[in-house]
C-alpha atoms as a PDB file:
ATOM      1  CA  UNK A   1      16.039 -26.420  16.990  1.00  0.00           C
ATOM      2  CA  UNK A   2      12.998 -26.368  19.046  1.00  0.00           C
ATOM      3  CA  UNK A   3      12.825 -22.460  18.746  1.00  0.00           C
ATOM      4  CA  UNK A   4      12.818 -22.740  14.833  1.00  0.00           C
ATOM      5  CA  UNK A   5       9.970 -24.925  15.013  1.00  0.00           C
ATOM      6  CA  UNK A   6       7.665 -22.609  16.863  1.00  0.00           C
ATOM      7  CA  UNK A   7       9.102 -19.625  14.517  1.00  0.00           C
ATOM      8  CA  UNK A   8       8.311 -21.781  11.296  1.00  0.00           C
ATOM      9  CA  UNK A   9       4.959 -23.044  13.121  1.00  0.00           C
ATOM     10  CA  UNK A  10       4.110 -18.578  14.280  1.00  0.00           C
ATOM     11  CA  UNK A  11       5.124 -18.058  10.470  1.00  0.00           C
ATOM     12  CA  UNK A  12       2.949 -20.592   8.696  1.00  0.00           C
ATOM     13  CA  UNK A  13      -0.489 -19.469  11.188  1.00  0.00           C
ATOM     14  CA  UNK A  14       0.031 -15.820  10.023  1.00  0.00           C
ATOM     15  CA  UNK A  15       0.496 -16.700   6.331  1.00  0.00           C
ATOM     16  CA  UNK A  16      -2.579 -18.904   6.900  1.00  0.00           C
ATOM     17  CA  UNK A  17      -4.328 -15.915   8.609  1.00  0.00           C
ATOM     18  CA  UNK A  18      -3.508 -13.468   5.763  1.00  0.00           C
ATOM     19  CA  UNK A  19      -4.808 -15.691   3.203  1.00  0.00           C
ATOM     20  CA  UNK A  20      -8.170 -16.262   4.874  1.00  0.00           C
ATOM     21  CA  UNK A  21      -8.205 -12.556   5.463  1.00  0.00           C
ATOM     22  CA  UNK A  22      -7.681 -11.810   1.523  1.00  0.00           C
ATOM     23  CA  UNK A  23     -10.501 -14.717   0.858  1.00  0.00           C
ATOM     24  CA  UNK A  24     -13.343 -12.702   3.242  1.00  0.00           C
ATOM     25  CA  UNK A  25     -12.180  -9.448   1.510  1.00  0.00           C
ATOM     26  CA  UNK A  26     -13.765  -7.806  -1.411  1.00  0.00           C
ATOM     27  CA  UNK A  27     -10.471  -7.024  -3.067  1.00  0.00           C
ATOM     28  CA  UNK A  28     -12.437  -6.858  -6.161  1.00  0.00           C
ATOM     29  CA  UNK A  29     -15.972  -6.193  -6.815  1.00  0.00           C
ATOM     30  CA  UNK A  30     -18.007  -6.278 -10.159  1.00  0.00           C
ATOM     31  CA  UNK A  31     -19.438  -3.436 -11.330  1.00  0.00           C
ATOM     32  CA  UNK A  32     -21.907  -3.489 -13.859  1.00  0.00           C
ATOM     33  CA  UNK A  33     -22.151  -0.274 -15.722  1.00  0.00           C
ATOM     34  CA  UNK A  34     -25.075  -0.741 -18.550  1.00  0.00           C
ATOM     35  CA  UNK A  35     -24.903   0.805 -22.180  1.00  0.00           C
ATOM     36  CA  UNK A  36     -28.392  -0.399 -23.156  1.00  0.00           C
ATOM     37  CA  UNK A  37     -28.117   0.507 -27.151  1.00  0.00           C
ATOM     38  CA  UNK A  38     -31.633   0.015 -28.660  1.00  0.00           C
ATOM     39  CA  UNK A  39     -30.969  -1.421 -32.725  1.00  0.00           C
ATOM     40  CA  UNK A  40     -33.639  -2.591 -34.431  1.00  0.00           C
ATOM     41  CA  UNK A  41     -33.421  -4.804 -36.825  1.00  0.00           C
ATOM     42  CA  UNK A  42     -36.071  -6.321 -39.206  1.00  0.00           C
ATOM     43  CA  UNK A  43     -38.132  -5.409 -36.118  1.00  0.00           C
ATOM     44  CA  UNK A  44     -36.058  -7.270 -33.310  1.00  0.00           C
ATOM     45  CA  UNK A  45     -34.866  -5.239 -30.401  1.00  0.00           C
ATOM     46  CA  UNK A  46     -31.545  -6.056 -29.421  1.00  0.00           C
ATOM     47  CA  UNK A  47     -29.840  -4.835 -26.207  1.00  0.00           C
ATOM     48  CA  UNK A  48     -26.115  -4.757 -25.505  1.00  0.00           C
ATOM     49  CA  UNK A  49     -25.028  -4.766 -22.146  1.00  0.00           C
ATOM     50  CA  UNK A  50     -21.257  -3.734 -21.196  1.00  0.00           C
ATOM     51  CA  UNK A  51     -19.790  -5.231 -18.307  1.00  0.00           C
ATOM     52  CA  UNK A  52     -16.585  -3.717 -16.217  1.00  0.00           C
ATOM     53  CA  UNK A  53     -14.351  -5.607 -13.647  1.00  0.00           C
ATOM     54  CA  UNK A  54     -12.688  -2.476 -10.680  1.00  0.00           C
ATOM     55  CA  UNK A  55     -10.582  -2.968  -8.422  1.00  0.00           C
ATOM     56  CA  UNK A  56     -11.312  -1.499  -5.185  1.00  0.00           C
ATOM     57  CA  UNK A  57      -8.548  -0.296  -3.250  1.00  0.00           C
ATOM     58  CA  UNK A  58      -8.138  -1.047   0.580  1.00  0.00           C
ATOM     59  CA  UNK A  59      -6.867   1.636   2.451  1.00  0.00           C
ATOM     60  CA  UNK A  60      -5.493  -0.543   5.474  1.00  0.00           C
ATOM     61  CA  UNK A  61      -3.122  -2.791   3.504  1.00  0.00           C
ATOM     62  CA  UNK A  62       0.060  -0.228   4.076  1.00  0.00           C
ATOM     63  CA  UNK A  63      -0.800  -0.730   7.489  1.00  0.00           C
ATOM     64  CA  UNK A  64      -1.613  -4.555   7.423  1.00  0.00           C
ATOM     65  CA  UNK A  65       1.849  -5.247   5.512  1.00  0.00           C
ATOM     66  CA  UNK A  66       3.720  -3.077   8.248  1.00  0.00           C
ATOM     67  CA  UNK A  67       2.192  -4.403  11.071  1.00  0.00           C
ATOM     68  CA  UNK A  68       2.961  -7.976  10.013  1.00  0.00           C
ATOM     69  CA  UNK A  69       6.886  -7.029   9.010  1.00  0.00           C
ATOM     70  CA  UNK A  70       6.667  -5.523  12.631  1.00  0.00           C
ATOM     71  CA  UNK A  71       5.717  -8.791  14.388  1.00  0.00           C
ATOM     72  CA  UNK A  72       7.686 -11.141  11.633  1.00  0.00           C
ATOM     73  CA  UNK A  73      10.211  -9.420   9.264  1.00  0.00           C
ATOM     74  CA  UNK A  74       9.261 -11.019   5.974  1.00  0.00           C
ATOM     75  CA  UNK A  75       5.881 -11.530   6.770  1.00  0.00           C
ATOM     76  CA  UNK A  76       4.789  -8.005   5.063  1.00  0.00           C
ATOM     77  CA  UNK A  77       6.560  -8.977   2.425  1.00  0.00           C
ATOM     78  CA  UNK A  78       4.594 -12.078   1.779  1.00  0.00           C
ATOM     79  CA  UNK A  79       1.395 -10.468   2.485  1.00  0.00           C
ATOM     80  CA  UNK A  80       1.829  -7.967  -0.311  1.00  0.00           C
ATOM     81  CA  UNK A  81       2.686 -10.954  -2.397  1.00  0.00           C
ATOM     82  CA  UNK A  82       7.080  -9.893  -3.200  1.00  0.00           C
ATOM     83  CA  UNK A  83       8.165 -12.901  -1.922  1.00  0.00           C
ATOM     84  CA  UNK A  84      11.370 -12.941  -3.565  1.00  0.00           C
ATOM     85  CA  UNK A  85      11.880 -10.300  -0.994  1.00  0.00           C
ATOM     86  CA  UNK A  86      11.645 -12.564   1.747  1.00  0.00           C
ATOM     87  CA  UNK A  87      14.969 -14.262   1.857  1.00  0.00           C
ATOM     88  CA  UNK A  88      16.938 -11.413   1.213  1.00  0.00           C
ATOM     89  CA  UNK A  89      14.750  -9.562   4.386  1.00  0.00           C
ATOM     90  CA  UNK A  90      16.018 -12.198   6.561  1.00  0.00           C
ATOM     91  CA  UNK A  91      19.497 -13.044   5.478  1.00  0.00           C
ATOM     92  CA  UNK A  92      20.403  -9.262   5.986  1.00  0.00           C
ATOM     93  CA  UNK A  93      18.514  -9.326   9.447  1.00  0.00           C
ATOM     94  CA  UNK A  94      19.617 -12.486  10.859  1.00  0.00           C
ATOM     95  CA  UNK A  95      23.057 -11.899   9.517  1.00  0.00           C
ATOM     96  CA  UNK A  96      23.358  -8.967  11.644  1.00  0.00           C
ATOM     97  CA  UNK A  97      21.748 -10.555  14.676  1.00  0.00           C
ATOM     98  CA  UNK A  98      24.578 -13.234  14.484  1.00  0.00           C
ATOM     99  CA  UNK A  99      27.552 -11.126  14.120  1.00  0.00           C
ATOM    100  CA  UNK A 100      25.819  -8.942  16.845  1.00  0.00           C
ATOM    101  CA  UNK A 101      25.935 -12.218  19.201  1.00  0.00           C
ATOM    102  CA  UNK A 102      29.305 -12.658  17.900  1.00  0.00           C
ATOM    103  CA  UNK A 103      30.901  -9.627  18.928  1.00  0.00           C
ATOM    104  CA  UNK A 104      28.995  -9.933  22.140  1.00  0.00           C
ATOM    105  CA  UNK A 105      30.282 -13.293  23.202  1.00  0.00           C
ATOM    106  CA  UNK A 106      33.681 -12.212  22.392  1.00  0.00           C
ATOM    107  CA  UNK A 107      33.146  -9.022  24.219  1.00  0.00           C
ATOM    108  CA  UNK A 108      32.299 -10.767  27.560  1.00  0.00           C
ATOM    109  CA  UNK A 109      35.450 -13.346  27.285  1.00  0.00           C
ATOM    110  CA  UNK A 110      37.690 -10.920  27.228  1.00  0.00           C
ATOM    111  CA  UNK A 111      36.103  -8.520  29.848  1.00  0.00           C
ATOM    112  CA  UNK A 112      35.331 -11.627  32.105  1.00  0.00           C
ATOM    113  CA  UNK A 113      39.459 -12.013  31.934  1.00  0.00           C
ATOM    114  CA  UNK A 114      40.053  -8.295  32.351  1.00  0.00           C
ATOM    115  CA  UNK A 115      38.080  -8.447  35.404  1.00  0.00           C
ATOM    116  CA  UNK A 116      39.627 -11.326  36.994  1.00  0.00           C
ATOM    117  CA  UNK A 117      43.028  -9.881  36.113  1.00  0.00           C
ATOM    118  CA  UNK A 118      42.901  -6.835  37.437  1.00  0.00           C
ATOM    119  CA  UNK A 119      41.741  -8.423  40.879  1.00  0.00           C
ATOM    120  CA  UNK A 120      45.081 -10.532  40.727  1.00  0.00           C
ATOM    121  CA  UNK A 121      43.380 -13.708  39.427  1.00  0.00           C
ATOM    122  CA  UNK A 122      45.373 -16.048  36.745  1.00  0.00           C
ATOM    123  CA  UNK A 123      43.069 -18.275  36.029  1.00  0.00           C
ATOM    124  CA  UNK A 124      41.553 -16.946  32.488  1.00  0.00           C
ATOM    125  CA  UNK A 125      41.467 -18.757  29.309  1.00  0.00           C
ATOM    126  CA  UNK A 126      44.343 -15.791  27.866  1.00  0.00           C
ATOM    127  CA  UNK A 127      46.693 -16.515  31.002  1.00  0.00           C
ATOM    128  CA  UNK A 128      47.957 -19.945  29.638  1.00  0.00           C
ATOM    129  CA  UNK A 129      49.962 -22.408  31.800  1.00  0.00           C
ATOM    130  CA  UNK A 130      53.209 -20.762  31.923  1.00  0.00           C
ATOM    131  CA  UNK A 131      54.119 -17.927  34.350  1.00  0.00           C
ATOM    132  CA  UNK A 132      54.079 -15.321  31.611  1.00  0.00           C
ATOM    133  CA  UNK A 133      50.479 -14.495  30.118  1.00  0.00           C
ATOM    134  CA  UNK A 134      49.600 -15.190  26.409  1.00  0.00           C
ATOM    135  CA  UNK A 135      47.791 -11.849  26.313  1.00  0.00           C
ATOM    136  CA  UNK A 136      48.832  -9.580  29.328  1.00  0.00           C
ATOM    137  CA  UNK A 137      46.078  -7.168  30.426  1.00  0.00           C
ATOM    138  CA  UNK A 138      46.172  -3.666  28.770  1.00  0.00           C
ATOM    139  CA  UNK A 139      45.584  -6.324  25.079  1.00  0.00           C
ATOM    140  CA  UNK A 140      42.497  -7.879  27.314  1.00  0.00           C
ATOM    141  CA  UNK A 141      41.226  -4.150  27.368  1.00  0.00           C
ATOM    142  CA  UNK A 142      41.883  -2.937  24.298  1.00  0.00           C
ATOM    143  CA  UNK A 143      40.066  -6.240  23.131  1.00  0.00           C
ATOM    144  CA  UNK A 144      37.163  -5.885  24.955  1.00  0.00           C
ATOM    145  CA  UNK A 145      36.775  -2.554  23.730  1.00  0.00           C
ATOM    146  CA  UNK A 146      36.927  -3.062  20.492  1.00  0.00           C
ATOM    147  CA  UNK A 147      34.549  -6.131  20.528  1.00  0.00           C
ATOM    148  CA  UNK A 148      32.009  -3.686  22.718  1.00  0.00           C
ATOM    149  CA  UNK A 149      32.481  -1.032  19.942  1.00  0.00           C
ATOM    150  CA  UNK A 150      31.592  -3.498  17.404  1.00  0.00           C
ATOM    151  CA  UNK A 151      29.059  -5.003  18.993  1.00  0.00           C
ATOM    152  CA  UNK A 152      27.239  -1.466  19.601  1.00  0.00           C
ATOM    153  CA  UNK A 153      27.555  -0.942  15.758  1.00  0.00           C
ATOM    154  CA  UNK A 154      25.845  -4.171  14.908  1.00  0.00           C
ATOM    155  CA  UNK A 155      23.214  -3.532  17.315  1.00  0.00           C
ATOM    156  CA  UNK A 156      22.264  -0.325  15.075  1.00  0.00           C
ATOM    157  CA  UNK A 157      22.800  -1.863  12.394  1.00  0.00           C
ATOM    158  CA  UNK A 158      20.169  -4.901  12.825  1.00  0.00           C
ATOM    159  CA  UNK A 159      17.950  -2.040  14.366  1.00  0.00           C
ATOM    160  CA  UNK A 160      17.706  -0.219  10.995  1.00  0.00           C
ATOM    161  CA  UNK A 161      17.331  -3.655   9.177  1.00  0.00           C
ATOM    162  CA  UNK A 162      14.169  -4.254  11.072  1.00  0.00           C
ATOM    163  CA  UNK A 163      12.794  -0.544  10.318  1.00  0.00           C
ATOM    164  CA  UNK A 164      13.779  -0.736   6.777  1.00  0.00           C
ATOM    165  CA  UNK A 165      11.771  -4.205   6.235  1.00  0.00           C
ATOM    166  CA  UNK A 166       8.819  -2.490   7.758  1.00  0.00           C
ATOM    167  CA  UNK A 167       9.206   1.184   5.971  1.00  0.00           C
ATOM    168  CA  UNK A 168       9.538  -1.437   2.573  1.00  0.00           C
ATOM    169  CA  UNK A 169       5.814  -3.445   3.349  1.00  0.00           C
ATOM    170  CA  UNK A 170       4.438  -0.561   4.182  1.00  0.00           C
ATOM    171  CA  UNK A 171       5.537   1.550   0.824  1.00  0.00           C
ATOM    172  CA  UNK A 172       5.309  -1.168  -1.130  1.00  0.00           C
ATOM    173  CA  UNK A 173       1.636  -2.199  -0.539  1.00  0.00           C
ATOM    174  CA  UNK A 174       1.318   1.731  -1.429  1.00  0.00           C
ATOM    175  CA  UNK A 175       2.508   1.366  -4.469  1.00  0.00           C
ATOM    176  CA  UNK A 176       0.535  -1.547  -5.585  1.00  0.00           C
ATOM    177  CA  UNK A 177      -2.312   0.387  -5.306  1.00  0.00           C
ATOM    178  CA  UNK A 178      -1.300   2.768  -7.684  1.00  0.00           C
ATOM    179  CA  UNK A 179      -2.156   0.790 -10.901  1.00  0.00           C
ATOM    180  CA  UNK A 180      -5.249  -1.058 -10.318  1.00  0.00           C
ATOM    181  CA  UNK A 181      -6.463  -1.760 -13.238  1.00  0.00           C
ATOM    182  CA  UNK A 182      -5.048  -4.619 -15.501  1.00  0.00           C
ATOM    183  CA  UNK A 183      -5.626  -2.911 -18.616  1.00  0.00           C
ATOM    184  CA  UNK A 184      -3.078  -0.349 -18.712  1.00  0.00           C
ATOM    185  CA  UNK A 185      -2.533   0.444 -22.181  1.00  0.00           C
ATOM    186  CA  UNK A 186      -2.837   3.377 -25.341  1.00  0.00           C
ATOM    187  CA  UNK A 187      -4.118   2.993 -28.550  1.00  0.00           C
ATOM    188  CA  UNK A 188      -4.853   4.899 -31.967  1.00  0.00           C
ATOM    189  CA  UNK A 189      -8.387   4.527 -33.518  1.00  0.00           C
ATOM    190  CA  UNK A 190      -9.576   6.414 -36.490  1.00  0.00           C
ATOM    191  CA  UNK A 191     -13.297   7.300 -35.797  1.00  0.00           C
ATOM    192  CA  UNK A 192     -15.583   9.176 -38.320  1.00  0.00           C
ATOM    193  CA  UNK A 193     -18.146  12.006 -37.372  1.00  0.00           C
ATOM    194  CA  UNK A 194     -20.853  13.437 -39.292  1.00  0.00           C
ATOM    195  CA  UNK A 195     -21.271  17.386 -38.742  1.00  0.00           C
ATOM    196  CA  UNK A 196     -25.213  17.604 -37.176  1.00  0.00           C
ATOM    197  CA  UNK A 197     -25.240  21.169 -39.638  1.00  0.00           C
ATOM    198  CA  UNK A 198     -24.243  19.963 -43.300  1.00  0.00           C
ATOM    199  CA  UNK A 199     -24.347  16.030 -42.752  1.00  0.00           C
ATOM    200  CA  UNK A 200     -20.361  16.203 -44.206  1.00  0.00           C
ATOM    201  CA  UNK A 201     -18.257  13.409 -42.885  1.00  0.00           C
ATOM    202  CA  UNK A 202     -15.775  14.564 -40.505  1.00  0.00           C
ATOM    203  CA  UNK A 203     -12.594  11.690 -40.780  1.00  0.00           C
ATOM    204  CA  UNK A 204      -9.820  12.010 -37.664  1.00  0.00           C
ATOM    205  CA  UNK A 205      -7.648  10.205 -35.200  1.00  0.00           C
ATOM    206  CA  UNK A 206      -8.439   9.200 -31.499  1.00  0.00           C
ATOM    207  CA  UNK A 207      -5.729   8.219 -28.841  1.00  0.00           C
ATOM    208  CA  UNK A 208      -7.274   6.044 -26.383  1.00  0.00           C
ATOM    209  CA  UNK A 209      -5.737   5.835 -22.988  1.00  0.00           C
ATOM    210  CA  UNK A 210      -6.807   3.289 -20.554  1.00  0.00           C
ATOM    211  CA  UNK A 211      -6.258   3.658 -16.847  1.00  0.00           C
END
């Protein structure tokens, strides 16, 4: 219980680091680009001033998000804001850490017995009370290797967990970078042009595409 605590209490001071670290950041800037159109009308100058919001990529965020799924699976995750992600991260990881122990514990029952047995102890929890074993000792080996082998497997297994929740921070905050702009979006506009030679009205489609 007490280790839970300081996990939960490690978890919440990184989430509140990353969020103060987002705050100082200039994730995104205002940058004024000026169409000054001069119209005059009945002798009033008018100006119109257009005004775009850009997002400004930062390059270190792959490497943020994986170096916080590297100290806390799930953490990278929640820094790049999937944190539906973040349950499944550590079921899958934690699930194999606890049939890793599993496999373990069983491991070194039964190769605590085969030891014992084969220097002429018969004292073991497999032995029983009678004079006849419950579980004689070439079952107390095969056991133990087969809770070794399985053991080894989950090992690996919660090994790759851990890279794959870092590889999936890191590629993920890549690939929020790749749309940056909220306005994603096409559109058809008819637009009319004058020819500068013969004055003649020139009538057409536009497709406007917006990055």
């Amino acid at each position: 219980m007490n280790k839970l605590l300081i996990i939960l209490l490690i978890s919440c001071s990184f989430c509140q680091f990353i969020q103060a670290q987002e705050e100082n950041e200039a994730e995104i800037t205002s940058e004024t680009d000026s169409l000054k159109t001069t119209l005059r009308e009945n002798g009033v100058v008018m100006q119109d001033s257009l005004f775009k919001k850009k997002k400004v990529l930062n390059p270190l965020a792959p490497s943020k998000a994986a170096f916080y799924s590297a100290a806390i699976p799930g953490l990278g995750q929640i820094y790049n804001k999937r944190y539906w992600k973040v349950p499944i991260v550590w079921g899958a990881i934690g699930g194999s850490i606890y049939a890793y122990t599993w496999n373990n514990d069983n491991y070194q029952r039964f190769r605590t017995a085969f030891k014992r047995r084969q220097a002429g102890f018969t004292d073991d929890e497999f032995f029983g009370e009678g004079p006849t074993p419950i579980l004689d000792q070439d079952i107390l080996e095969n056991q133990q290797e087969r809770f070794q082998e399985d053991r080894d497997l989950w090992l690996v297994v919660s090994i790759a967990l851990y890279a794959l929740n870092i590889v999936d921070a890191n590629v993920d905050a890549h690939l929020k970078q790749f749309n940056i702009d909220d306005d994603l979006s096409f559109d058809f506009e008819p637009y009319l042009d004058l020819n500068p030679i013969t004055n003649d009205p020139n009538y057409g489609m536009a497709l406007t595409i917006k990055f």
